[in-house]
PDB file of N, CA and C in Angstrom:
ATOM      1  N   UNK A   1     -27.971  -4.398 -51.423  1.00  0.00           N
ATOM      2  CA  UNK A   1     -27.968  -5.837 -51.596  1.00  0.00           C
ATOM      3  C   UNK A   1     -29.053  -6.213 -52.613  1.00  0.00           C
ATOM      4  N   UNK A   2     -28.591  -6.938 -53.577  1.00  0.00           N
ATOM      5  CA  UNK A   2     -29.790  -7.602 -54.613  1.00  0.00           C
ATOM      6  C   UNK A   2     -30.399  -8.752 -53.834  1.00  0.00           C
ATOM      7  N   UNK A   3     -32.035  -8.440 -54.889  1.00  0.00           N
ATOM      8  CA  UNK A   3     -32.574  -9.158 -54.520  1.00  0.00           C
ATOM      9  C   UNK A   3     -32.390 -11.042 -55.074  1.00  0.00           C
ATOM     10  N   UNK A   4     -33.010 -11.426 -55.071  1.00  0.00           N
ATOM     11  CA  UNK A   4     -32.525 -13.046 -55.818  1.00  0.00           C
ATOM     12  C   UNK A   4     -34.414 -13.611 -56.002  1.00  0.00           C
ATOM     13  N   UNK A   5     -34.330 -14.654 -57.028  1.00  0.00           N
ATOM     14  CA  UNK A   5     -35.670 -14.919 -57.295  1.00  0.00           C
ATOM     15  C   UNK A   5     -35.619 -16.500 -57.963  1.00  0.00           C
ATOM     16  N   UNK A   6     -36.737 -17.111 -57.363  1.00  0.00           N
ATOM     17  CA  UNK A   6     -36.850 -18.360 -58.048  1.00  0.00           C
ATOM     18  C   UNK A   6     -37.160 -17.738 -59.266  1.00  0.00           C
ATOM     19  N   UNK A   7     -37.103 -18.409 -60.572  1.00  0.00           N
ATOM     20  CA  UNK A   7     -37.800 -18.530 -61.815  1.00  0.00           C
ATOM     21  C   UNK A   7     -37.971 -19.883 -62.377  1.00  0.00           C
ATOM     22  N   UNK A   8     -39.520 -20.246 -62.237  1.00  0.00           N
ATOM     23  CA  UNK A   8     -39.848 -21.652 -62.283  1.00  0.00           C
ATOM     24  C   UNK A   8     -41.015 -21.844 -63.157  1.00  0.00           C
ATOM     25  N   UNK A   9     -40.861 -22.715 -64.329  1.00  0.00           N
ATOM     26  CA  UNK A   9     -41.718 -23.329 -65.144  1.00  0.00           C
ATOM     27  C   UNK A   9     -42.167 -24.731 -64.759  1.00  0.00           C
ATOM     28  N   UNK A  10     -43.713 -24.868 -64.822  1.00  0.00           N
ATOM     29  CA  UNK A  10     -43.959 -26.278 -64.287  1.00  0.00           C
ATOM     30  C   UNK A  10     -44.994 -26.546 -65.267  1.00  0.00           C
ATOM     31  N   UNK A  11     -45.311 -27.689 -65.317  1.00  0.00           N
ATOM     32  CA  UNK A  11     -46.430 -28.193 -66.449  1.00  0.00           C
ATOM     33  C   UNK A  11     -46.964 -29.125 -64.991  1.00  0.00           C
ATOM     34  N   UNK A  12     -48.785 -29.139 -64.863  1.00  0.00           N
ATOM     35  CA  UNK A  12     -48.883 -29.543 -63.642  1.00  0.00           C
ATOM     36  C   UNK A  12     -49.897 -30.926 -64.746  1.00  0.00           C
ATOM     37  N   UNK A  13     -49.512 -32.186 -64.175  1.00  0.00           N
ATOM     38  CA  UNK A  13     -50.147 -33.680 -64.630  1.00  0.00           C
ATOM     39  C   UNK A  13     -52.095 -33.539 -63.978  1.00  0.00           C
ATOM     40  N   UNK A  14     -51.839 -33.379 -62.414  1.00  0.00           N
ATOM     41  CA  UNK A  14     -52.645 -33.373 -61.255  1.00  0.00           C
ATOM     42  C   UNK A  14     -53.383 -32.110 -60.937  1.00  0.00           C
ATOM     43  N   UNK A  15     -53.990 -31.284 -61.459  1.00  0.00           N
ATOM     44  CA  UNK A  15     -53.980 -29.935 -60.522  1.00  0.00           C
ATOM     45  C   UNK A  15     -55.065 -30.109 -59.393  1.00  0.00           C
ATOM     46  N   UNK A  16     -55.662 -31.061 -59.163  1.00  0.00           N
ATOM     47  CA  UNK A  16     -56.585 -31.191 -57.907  1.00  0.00           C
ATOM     48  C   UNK A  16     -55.477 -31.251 -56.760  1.00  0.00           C
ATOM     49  N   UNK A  17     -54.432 -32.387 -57.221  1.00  0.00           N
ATOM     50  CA  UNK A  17     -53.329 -32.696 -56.359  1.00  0.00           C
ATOM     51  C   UNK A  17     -52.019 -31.831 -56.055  1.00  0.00           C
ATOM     52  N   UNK A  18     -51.990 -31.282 -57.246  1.00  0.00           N
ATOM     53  CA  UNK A  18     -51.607 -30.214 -56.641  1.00  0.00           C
ATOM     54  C   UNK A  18     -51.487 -28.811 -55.619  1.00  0.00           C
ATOM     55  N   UNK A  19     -52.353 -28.756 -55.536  1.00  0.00           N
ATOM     56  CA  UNK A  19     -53.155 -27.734 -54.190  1.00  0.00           C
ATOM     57  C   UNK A  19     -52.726 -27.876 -53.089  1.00  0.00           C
ATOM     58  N   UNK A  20     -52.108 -29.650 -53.005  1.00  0.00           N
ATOM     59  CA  UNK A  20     -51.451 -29.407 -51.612  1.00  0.00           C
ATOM     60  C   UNK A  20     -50.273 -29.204 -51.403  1.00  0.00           C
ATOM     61  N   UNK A  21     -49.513 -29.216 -52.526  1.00  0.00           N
ATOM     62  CA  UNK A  21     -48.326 -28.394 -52.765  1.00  0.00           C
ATOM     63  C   UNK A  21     -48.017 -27.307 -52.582  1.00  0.00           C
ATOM     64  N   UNK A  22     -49.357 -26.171 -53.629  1.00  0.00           N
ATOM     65  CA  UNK A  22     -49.155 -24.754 -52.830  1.00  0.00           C
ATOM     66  C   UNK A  22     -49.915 -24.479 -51.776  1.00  0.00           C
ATOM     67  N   UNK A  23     -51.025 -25.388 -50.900  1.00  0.00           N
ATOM     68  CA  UNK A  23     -51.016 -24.760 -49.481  1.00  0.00           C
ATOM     69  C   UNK A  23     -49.431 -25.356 -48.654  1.00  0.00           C
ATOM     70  N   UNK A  24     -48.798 -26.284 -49.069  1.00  0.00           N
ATOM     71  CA  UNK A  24     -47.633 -26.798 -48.272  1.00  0.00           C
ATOM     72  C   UNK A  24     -46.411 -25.914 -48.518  1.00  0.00           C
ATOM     73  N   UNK A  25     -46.170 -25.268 -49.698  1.00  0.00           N
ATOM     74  CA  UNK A  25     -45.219 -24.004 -49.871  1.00  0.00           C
ATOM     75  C   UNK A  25     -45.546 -23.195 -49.122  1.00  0.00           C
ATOM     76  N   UNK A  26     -46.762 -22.786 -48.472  1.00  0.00           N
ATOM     77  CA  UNK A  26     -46.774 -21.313 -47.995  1.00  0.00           C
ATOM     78  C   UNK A  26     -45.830 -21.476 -46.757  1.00  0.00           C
ATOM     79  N   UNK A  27     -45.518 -22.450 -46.114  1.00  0.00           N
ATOM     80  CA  UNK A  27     -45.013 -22.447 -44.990  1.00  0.00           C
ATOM     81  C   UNK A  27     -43.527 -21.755 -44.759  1.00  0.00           C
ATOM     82  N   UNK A  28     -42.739 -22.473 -45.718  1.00  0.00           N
ATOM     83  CA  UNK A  28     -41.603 -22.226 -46.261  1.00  0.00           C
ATOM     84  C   UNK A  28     -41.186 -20.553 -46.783  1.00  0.00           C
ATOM     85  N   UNK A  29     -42.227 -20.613 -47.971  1.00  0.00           N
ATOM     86  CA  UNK A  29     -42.464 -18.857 -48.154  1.00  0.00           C
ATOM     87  C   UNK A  29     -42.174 -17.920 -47.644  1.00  0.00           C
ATOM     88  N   UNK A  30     -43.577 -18.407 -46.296  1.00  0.00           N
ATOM     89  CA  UNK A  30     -43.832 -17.120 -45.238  1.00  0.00           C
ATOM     90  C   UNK A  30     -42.285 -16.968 -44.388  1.00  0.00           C
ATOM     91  N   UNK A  31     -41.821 -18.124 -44.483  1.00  0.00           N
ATOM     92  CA  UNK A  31     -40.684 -17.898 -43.405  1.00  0.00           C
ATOM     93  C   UNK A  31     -39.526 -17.487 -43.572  1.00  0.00           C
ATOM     94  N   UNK A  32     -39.104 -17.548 -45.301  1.00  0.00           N
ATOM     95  CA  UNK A  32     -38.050 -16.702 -46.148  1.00  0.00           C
ATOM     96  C   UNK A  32     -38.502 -15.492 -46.549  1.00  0.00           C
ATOM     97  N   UNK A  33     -39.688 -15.006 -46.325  1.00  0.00           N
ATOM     98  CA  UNK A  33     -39.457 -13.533 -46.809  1.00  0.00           C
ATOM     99  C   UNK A  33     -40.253 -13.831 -48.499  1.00  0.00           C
ATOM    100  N   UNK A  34     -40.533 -14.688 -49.176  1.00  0.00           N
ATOM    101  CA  UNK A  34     -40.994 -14.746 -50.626  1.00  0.00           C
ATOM    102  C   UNK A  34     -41.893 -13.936 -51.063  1.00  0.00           C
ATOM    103  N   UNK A  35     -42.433 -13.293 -52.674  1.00  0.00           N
ATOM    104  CA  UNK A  35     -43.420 -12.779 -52.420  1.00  0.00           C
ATOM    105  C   UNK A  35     -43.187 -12.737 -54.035  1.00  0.00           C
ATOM    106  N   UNK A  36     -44.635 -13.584 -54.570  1.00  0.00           N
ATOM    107  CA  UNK A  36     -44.443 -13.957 -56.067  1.00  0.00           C
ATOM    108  C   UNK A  36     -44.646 -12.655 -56.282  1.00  0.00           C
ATOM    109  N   UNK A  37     -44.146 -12.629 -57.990  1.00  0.00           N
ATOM    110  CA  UNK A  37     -44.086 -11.438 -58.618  1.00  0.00           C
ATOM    111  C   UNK A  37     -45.146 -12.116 -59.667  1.00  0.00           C
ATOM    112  N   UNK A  38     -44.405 -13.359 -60.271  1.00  0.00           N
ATOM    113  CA  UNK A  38     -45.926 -13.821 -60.964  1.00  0.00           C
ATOM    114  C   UNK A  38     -45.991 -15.557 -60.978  1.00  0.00           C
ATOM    115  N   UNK A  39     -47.359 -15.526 -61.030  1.00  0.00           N
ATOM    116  CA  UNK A  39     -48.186 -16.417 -61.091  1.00  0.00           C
ATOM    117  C   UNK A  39     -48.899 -17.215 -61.853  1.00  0.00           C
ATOM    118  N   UNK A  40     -48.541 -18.200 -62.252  1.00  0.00           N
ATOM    119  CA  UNK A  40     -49.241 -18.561 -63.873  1.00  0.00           C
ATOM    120  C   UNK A  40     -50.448 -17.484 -64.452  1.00  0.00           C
ATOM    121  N   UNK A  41     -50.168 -16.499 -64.591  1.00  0.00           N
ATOM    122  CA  UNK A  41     -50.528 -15.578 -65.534  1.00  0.00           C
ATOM    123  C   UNK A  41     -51.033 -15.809 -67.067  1.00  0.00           C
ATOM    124  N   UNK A  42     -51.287 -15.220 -67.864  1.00  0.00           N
ATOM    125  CA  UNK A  42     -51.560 -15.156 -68.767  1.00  0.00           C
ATOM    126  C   UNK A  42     -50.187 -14.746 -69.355  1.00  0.00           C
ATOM    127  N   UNK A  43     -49.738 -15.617 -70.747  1.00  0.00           N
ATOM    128  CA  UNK A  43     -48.582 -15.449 -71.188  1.00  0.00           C
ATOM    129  C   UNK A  43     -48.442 -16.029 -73.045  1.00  0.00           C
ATOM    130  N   UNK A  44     -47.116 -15.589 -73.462  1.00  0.00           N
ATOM    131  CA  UNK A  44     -47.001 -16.115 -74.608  1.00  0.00           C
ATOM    132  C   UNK A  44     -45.440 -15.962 -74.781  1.00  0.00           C
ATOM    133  N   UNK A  45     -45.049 -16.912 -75.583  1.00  0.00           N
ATOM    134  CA  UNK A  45     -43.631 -17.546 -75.389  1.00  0.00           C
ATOM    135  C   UNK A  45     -43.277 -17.126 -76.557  1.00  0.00           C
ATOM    136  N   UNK A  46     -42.848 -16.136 -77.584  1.00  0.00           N
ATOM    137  CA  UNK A  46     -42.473 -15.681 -78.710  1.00  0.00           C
ATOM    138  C   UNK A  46     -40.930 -16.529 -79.536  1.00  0.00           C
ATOM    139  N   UNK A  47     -40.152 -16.627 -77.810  1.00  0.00           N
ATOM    140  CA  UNK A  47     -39.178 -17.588 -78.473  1.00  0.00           C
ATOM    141  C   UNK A  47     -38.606 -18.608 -77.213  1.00  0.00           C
ATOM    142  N   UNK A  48     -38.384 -20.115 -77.829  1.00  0.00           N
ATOM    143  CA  UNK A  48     -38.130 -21.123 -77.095  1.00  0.00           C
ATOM    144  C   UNK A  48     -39.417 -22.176 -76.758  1.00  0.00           C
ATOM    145  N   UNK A  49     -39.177 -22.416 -75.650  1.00  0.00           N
ATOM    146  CA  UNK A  49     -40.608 -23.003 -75.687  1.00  0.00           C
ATOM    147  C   UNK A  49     -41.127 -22.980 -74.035  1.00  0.00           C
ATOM    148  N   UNK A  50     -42.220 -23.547 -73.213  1.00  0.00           N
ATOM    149  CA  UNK A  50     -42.898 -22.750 -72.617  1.00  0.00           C
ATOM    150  C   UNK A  50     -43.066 -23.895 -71.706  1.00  0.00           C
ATOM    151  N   UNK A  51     -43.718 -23.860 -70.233  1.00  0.00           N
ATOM    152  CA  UNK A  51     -44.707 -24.996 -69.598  1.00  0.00           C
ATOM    153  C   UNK A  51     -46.088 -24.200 -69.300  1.00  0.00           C
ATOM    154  N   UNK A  52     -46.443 -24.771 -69.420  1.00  0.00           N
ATOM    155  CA  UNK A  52     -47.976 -24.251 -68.773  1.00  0.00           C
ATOM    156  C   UNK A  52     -47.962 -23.054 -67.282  1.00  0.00           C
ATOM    157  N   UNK A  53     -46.934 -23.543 -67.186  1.00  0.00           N
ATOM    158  CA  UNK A  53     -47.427 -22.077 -65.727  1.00  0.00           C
ATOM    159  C   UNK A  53     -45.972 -21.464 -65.946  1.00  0.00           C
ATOM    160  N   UNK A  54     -45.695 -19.997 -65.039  1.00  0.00           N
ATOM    161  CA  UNK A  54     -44.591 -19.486 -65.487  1.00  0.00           C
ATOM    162  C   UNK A  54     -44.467 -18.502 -63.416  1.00  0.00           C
ATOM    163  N   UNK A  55     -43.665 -18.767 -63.112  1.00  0.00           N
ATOM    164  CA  UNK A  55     -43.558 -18.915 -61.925  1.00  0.00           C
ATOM    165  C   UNK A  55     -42.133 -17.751 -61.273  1.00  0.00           C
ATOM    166  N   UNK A  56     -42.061 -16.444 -60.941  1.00  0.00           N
ATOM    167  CA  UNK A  56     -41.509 -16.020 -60.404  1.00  0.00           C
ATOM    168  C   UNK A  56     -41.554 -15.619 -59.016  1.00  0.00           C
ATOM    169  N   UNK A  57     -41.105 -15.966 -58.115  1.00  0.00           N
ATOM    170  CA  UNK A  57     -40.639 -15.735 -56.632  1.00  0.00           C
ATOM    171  C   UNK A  57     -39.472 -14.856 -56.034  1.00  0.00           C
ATOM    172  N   UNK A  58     -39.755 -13.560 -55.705  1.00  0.00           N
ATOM    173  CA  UNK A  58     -38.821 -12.893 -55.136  1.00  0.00           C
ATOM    174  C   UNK A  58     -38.578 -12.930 -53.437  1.00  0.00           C
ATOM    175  N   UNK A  59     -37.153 -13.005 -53.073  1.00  0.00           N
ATOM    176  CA  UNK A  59     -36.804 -12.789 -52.068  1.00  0.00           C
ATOM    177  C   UNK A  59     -35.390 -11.973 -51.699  1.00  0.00           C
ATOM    178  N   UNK A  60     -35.244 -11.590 -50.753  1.00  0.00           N
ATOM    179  CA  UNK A  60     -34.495 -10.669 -49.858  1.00  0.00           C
ATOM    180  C   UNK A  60     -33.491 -10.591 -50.712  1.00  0.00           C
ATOM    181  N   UNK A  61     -32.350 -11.800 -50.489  1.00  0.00           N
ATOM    182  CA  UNK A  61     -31.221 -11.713 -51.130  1.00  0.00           C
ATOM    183  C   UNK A  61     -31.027 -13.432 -51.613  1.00  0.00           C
ATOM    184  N   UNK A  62     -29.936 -13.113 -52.449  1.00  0.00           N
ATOM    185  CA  UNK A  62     -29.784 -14.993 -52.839  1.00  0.00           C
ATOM    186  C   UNK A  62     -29.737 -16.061 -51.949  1.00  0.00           C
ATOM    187  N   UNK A  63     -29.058 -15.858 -50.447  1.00  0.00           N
ATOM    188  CA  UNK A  63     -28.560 -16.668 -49.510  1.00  0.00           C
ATOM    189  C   UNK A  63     -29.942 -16.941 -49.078  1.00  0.00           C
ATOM    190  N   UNK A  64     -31.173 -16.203 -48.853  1.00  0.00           N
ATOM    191  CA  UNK A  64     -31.918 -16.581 -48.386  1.00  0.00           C
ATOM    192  C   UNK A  64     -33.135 -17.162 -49.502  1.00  0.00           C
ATOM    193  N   UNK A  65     -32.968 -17.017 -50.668  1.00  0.00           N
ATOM    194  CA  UNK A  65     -33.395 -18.096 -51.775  1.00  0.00           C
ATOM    195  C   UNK A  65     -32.607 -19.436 -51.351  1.00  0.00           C
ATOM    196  N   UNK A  66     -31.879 -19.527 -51.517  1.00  0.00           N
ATOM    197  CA  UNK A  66     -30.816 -21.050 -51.549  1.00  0.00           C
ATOM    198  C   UNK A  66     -31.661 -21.396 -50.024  1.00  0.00           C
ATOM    199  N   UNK A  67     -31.571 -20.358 -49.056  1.00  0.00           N
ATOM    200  CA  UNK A  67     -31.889 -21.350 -47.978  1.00  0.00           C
ATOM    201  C   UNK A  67     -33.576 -21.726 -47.842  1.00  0.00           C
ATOM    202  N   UNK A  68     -34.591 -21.274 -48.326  1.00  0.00           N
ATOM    203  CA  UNK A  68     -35.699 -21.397 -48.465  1.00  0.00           C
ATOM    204  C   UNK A  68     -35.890 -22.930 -49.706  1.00  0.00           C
ATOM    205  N   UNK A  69     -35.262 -22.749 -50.416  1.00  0.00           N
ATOM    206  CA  UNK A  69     -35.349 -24.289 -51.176  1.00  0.00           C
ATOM    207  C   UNK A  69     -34.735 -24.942 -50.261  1.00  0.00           C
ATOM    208  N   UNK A  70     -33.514 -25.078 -49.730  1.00  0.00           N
ATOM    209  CA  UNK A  70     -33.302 -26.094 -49.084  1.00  0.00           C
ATOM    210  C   UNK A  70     -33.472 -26.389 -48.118  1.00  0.00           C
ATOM    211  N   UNK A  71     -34.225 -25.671 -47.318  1.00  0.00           N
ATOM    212  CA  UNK A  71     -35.267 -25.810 -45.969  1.00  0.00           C
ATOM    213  C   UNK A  71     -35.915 -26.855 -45.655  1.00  0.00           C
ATOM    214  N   UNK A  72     -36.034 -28.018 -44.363  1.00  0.00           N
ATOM    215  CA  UNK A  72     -36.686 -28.970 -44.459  1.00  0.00           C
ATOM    216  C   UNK A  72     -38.486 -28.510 -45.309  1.00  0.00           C
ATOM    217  N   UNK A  73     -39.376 -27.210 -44.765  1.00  0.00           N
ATOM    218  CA  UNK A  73     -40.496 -27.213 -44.823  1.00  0.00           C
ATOM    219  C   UNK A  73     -40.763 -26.931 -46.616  1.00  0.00           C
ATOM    220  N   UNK A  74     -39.718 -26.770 -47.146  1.00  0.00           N
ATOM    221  CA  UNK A  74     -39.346 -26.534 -48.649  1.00  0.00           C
ATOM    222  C   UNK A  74     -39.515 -28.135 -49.139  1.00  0.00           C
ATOM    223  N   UNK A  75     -38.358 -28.548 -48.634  1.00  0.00           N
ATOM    224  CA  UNK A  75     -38.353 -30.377 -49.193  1.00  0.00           C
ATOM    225  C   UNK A  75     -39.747 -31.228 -48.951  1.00  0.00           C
ATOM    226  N   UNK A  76     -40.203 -30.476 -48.367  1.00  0.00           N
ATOM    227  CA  UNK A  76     -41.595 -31.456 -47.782  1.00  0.00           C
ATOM    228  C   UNK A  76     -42.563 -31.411 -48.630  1.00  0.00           C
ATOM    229  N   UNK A  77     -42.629 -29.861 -48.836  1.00  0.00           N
ATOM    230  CA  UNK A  77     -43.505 -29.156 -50.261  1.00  0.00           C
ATOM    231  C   UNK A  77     -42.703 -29.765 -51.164  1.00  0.00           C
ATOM    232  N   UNK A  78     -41.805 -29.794 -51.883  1.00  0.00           N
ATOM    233  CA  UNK A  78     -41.661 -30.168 -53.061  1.00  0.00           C
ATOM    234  C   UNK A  78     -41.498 -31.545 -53.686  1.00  0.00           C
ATOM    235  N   UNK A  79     -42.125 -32.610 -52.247  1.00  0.00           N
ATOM    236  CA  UNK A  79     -42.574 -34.217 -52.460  1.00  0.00           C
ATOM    237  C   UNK A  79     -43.388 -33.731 -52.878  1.00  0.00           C
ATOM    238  N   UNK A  80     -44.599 -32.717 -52.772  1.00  0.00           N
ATOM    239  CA  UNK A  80     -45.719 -33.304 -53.117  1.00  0.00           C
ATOM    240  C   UNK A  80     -45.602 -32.798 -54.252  1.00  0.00           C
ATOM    241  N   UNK A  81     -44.721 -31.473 -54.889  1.00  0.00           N
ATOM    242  CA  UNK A  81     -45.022 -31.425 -56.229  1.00  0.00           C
ATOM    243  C   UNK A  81     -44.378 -32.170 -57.329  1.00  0.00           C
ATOM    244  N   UNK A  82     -43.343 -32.879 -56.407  1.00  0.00           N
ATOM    245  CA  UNK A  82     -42.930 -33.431 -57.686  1.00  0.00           C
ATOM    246  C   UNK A  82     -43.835 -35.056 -58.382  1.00  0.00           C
ATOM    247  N   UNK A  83     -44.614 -35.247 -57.428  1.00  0.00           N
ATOM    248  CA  UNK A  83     -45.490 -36.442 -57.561  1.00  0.00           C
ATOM    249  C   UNK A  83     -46.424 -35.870 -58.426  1.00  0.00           C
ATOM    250  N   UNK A  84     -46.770 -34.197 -58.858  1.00  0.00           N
ATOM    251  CA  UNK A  84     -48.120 -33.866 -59.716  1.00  0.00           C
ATOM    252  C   UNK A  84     -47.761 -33.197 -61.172  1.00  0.00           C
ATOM    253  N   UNK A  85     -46.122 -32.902 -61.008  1.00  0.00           N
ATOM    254  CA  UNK A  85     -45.438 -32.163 -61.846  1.00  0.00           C
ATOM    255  C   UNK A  85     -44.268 -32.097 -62.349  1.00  0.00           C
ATOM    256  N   UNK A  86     -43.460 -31.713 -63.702  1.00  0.00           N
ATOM    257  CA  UNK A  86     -42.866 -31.556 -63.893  1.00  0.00           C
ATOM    258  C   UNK A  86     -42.420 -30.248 -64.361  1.00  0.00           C
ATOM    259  N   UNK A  87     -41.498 -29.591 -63.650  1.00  0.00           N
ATOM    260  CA  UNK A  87     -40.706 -28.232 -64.103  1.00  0.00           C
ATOM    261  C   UNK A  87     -39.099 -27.897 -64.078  1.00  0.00           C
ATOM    262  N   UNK A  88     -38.968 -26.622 -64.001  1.00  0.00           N
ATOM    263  CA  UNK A  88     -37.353 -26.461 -64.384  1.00  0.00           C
ATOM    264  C   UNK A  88     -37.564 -25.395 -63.243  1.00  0.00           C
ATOM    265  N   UNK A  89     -36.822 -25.083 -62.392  1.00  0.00           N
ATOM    266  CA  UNK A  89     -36.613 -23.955 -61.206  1.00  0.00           C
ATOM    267  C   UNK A  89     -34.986 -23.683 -61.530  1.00  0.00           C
ATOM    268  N   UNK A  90     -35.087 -22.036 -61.623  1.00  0.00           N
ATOM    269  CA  UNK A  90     -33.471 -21.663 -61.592  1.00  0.00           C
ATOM    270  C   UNK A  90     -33.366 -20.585 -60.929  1.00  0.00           C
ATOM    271  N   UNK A  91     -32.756 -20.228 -59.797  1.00  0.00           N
ATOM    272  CA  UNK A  91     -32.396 -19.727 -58.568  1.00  0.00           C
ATOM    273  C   UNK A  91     -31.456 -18.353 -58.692  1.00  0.00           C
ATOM    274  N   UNK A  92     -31.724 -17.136 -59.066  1.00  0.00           N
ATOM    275  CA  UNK A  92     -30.937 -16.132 -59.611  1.00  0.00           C
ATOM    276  C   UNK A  92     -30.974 -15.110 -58.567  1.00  0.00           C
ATOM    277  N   UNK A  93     -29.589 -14.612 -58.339  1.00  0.00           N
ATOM    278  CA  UNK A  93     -29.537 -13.217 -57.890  1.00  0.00           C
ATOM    279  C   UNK A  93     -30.121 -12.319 -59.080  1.00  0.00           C
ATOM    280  N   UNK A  94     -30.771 -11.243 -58.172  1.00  0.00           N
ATOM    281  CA  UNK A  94     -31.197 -10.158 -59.118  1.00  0.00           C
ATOM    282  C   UNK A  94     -30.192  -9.255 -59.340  1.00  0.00           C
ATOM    283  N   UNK A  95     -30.044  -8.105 -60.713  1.00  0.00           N
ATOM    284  CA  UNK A  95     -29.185  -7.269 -61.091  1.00  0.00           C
ATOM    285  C   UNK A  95     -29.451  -5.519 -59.895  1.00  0.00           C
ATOM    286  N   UNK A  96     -28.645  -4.884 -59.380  1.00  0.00           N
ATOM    287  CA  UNK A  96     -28.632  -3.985 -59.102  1.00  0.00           C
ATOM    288  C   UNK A  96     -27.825  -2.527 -59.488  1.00  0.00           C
ATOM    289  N   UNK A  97     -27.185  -3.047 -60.524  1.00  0.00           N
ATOM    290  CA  UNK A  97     -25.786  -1.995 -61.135  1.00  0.00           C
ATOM    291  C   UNK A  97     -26.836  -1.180 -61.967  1.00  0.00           C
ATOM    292  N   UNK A  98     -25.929  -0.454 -62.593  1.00  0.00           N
ATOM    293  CA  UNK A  98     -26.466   1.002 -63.588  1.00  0.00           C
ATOM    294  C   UNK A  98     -27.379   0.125 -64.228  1.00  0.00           C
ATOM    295  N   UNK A  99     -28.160   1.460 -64.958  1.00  0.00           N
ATOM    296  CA  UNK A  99     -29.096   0.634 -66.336  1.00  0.00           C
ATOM    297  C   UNK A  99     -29.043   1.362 -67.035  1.00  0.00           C
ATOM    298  N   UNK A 100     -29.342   0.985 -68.567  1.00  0.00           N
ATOM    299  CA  UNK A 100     -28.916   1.673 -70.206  1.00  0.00           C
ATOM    300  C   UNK A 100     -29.595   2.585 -69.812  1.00  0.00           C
TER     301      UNK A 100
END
């Protein structure tokens, strides 16, 4: 079974205010199984264009991505970020077939 992963760019307005966003995600997280791969890191965007943080989240399988965003303790966290931020989140199964 593949895995599935948020991939989320956010540009944060607030970052004091933000904080209670990611202590209010962990809840949600811990309870789907999540476990970032990365973290606004250090990065460079060679092509397209970029937000300030760069945000990957792996979990189990897709069904339990879909259900971790749409989780009440998910929606609760993501009032508060959307009051400090703006980003793009896109919700992907991961690949498991052959490789070149």
């Amino acid at each position: 079974m593949a895995k599935a992963y948020w991939v989320a760019r956010v540009d944060v307005a607030d970052p004091e205010a933000y904080k209670a966003y990611v202590a209010a995600n962990a809840a949600a997280f811990s309870k789907f199984g999540a476990r970032f791969l990365v973290r606004a890191g250090r990065f460079e965007a060679p092509e397209g264009t970029a937000r300030s943080r760069q945000v990957v989240i792996e979990f189990p399988d897709y069904e339990t991505a879909l259900a971790c965003y749409r989780s009440p303790e998910y929606q609760a966290a993501k009032a508060l970020r959307t009051a400090t931020s703006i980003g793009d989140l896109v919700i992907v199964e991961g690949y498991d077939g052959p490789q070149p």
